[in-house]
Protein backbone atom coordinates (compact mmCIF):
# COMPACT_ATOMS: atom_id res chain seq x y z
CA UNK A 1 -24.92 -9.02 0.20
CA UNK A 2 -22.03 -6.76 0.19
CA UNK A 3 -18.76 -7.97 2.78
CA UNK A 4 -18.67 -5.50 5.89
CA UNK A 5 -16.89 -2.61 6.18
CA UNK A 6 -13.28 -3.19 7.01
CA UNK A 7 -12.06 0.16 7.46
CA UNK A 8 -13.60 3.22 8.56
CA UNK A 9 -12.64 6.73 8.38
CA UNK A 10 -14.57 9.47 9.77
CA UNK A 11 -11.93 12.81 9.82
CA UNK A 12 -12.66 16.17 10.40
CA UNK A 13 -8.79 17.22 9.04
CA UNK A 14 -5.78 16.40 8.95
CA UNK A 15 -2.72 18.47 9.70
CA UNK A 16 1.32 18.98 9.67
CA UNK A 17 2.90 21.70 11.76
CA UNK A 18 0.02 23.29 11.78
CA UNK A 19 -1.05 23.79 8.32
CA UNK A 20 -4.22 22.01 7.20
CA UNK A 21 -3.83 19.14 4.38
CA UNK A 22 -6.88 17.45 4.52
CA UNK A 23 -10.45 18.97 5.27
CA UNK A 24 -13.52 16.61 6.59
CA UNK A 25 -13.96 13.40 4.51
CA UNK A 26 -15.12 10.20 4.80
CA UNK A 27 -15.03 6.91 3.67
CA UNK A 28 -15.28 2.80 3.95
CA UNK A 29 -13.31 -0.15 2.27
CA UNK A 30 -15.11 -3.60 2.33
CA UNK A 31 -13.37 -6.66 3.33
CA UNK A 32 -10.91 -7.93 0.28
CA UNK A 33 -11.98 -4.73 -1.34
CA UNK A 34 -9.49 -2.49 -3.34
CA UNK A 35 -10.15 1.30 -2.78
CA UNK A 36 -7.60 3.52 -5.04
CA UNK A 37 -7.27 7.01 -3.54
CA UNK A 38 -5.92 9.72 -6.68
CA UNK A 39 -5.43 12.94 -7.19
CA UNK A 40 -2.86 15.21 -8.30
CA UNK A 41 0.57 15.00 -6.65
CA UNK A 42 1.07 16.70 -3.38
CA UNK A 43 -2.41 16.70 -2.12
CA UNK A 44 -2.58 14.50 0.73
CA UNK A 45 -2.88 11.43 -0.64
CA UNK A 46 0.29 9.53 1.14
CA UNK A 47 -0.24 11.49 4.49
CA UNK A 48 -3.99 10.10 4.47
CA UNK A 49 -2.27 7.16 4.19
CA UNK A 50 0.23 7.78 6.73
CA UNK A 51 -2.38 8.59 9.31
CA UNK A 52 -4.17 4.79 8.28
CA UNK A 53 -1.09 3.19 9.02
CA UNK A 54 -0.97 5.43 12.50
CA UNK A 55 2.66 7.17 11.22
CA UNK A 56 0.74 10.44 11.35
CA UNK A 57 -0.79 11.96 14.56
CA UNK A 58 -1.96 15.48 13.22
CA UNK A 59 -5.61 14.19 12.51
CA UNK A 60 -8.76 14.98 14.09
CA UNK A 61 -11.45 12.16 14.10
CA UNK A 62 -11.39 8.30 13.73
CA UNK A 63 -9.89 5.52 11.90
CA UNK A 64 -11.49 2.38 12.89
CA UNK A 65 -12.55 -0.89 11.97
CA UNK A 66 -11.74 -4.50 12.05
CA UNK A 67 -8.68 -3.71 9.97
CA UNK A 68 -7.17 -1.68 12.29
CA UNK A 69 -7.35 -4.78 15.10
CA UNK A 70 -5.33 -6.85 12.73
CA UNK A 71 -1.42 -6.56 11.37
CA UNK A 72 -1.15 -4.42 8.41
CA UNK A 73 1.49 -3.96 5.90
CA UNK A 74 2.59 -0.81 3.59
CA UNK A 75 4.68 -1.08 0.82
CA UNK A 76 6.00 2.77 0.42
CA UNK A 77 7.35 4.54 -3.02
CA UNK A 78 10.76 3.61 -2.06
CA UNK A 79 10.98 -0.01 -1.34
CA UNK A 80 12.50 0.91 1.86
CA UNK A 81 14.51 -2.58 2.16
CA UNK A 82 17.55 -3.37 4.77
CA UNK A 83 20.45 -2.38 2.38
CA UNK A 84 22.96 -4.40 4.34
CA UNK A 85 20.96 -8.13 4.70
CA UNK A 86 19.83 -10.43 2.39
CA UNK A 87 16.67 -10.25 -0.10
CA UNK A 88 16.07 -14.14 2.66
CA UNK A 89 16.81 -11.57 5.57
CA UNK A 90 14.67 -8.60 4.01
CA UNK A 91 11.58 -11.11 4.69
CA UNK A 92 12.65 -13.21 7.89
CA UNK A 93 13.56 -10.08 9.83
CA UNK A 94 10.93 -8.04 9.12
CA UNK A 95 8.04 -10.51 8.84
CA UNK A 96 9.37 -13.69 11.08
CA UNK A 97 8.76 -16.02 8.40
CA UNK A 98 10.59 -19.34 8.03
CA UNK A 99 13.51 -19.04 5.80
CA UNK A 100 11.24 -21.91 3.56
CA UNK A 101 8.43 -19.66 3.87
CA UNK A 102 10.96 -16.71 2.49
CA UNK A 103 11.76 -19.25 -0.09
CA UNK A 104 7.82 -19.22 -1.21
CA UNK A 105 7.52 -16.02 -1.02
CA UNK A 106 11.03 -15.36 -3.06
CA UNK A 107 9.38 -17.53 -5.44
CA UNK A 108 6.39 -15.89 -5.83
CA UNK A 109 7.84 -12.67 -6.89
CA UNK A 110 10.33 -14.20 -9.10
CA UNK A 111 13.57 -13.71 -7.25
CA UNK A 112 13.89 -17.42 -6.17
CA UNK A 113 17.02 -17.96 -7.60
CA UNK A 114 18.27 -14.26 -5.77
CA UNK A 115 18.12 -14.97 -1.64
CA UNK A 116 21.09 -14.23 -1.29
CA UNK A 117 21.74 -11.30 -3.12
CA UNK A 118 21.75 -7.74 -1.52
CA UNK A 119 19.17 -4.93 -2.30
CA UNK A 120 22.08 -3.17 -4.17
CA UNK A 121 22.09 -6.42 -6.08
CA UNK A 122 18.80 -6.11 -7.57
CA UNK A 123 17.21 -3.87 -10.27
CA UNK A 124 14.73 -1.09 -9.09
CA UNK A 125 12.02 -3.52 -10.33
CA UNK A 126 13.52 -6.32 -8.55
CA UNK A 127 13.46 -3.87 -5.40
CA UNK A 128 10.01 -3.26 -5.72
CA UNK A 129 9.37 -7.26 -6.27
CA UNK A 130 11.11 -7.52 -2.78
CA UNK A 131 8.91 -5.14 -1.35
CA UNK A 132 5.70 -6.84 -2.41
CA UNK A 133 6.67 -10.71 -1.29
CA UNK A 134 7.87 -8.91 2.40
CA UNK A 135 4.14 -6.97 2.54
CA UNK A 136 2.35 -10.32 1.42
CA UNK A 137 4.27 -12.76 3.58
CA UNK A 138 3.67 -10.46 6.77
CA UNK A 139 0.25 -11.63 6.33
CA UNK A 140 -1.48 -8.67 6.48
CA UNK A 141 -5.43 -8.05 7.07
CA UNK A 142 -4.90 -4.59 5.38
CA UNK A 143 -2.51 -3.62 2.47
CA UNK A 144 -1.27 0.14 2.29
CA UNK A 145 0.01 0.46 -1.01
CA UNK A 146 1.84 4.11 -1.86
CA UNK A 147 2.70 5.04 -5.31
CA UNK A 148 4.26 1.18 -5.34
CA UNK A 149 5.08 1.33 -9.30
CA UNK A 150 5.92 5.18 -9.30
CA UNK A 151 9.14 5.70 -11.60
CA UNK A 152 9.09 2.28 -13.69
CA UNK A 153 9.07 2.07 -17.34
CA UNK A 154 5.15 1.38 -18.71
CA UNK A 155 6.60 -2.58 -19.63
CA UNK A 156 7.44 -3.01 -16.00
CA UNK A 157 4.78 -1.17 -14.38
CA UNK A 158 2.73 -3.27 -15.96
CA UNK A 159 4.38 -6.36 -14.90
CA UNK A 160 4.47 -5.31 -11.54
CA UNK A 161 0.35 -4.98 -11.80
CA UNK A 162 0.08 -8.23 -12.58
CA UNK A 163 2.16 -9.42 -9.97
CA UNK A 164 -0.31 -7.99 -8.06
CA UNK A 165 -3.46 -8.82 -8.92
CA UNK A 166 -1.98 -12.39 -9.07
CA UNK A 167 -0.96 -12.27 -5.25
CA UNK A 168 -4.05 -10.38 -4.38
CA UNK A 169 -5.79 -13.41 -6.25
CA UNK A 170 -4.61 -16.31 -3.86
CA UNK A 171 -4.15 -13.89 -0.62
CA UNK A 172 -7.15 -11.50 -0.70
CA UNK A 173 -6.37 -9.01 1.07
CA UNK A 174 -8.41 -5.62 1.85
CA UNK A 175 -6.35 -2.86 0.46
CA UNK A 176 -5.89 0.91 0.23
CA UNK A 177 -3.60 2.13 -3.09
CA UNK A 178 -2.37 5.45 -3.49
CA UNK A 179 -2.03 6.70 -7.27
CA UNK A 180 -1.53 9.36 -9.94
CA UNK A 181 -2.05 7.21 -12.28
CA UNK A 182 -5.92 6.67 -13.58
CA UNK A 183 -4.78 3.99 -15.52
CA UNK A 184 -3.33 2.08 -12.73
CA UNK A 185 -6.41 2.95 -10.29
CA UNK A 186 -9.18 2.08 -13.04
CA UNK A 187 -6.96 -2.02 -13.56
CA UNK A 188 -6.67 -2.57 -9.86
CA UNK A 189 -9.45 -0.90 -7.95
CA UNK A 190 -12.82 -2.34 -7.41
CA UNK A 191 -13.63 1.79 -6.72
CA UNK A 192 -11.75 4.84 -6.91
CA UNK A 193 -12.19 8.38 -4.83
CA UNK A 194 -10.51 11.42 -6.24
CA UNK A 195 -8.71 14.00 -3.56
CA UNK A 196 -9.40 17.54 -4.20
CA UNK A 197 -9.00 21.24 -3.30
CA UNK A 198 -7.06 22.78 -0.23
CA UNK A 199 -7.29 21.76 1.88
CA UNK A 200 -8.06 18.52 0.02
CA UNK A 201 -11.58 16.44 0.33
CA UNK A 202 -12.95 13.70 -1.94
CA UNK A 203 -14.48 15.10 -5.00
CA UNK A 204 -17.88 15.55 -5.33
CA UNK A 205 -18.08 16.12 -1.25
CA UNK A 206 -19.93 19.38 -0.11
């Protein structure tokens, strides 16, 4: 038997300043499940997950679901870390973990021997590693991921993947990822839906 649904969303569209971006779609995620939303750049696919993570209002319908009861964590295309506190602090402030759980979670990325260095410290990769271990160690019961290897080398990109899959692996997690990249949405997904048109709807919809 197939886990539940964890997340639900039933739109009719979805809007900015007036001007449609999304037409009527919807669509489920199972618990632990990895959904990869793609389509060409600019279509909606980061403000559909905007409006998941409640950051966008312009929507008409529902987004409901276990999922939605429970804390969830986005890691964005910038790694959007505190530039003036510690890679330690980037996790215990945002996530109240234990500095020893910050430690694990330091660890787990491979920057344990780096808590005290400062984001402008670290690589771009390194960045994005930081951004990962503060999404998992917030504990999340849904995973927003946006574009999270956009702009890395293939070599990296790839190592960030497995990074991935290997934290997803001991912390299943259900999880929506946002990507451009087939190749990255056909390695991580268990399915994929493709945005579009304009305004944009999942292919294949009437």
């Amino acid at each position: 038997m197939s886990p539940p649904p964890d997340l639900i969303l039933d739109l009719a569209s979805v809007h900015a300043g007036g001007v449609p971006i999304l037409g009527a779609l919807s669509f489920a995620v199972r618990a632990g499940e990895t959904l990869a939303l793609t389509g060409p750049s600019g279509i909606g696919k980061s403000t559909l997950l905007r409006v998941v993570a409640g950051l966008h209002r312009g929507y008409r319908g529902s987004v409901t679901g276990p999922a939605t009861q429970g804390r969830i964590a986005m890691v964005f295309q910038d790694p959007n870390l505190l530039p003036w506190r510690s890679a330690r602090d980037n996790l215990t402030l945002t996530t109240r973990c234990t500095p020893d759980q910050a430690a694990h979670w330091l660890g787990a990325v491979g920057l344990g021997d780096k808590p005290d260095h400062m984001p402008r410290q670290l690589s771009l990769g390194q960045q994005r590693r930081l951004a990962l271990a503060r999404a998992f160690a917030a504990g999340p019961r849904l995973l927003l991921l946006d574009e999270p290897f956009v702009s890395l080398d293939p070599g990296l990109a790839d190592e960030m993947m497995a990074l991935f899959e290997d934290l997803r692996a001991t912390h299943p997690v259900t999880t929506l990822l946002v990507t451009h990249d087939p190749r990255e949405a056909d390695r991580l997904a268990d399915r994929i839906l493709r945005l579009q048109g304009s305004p944009a709807r999942l292919a294949g919809a009437a």
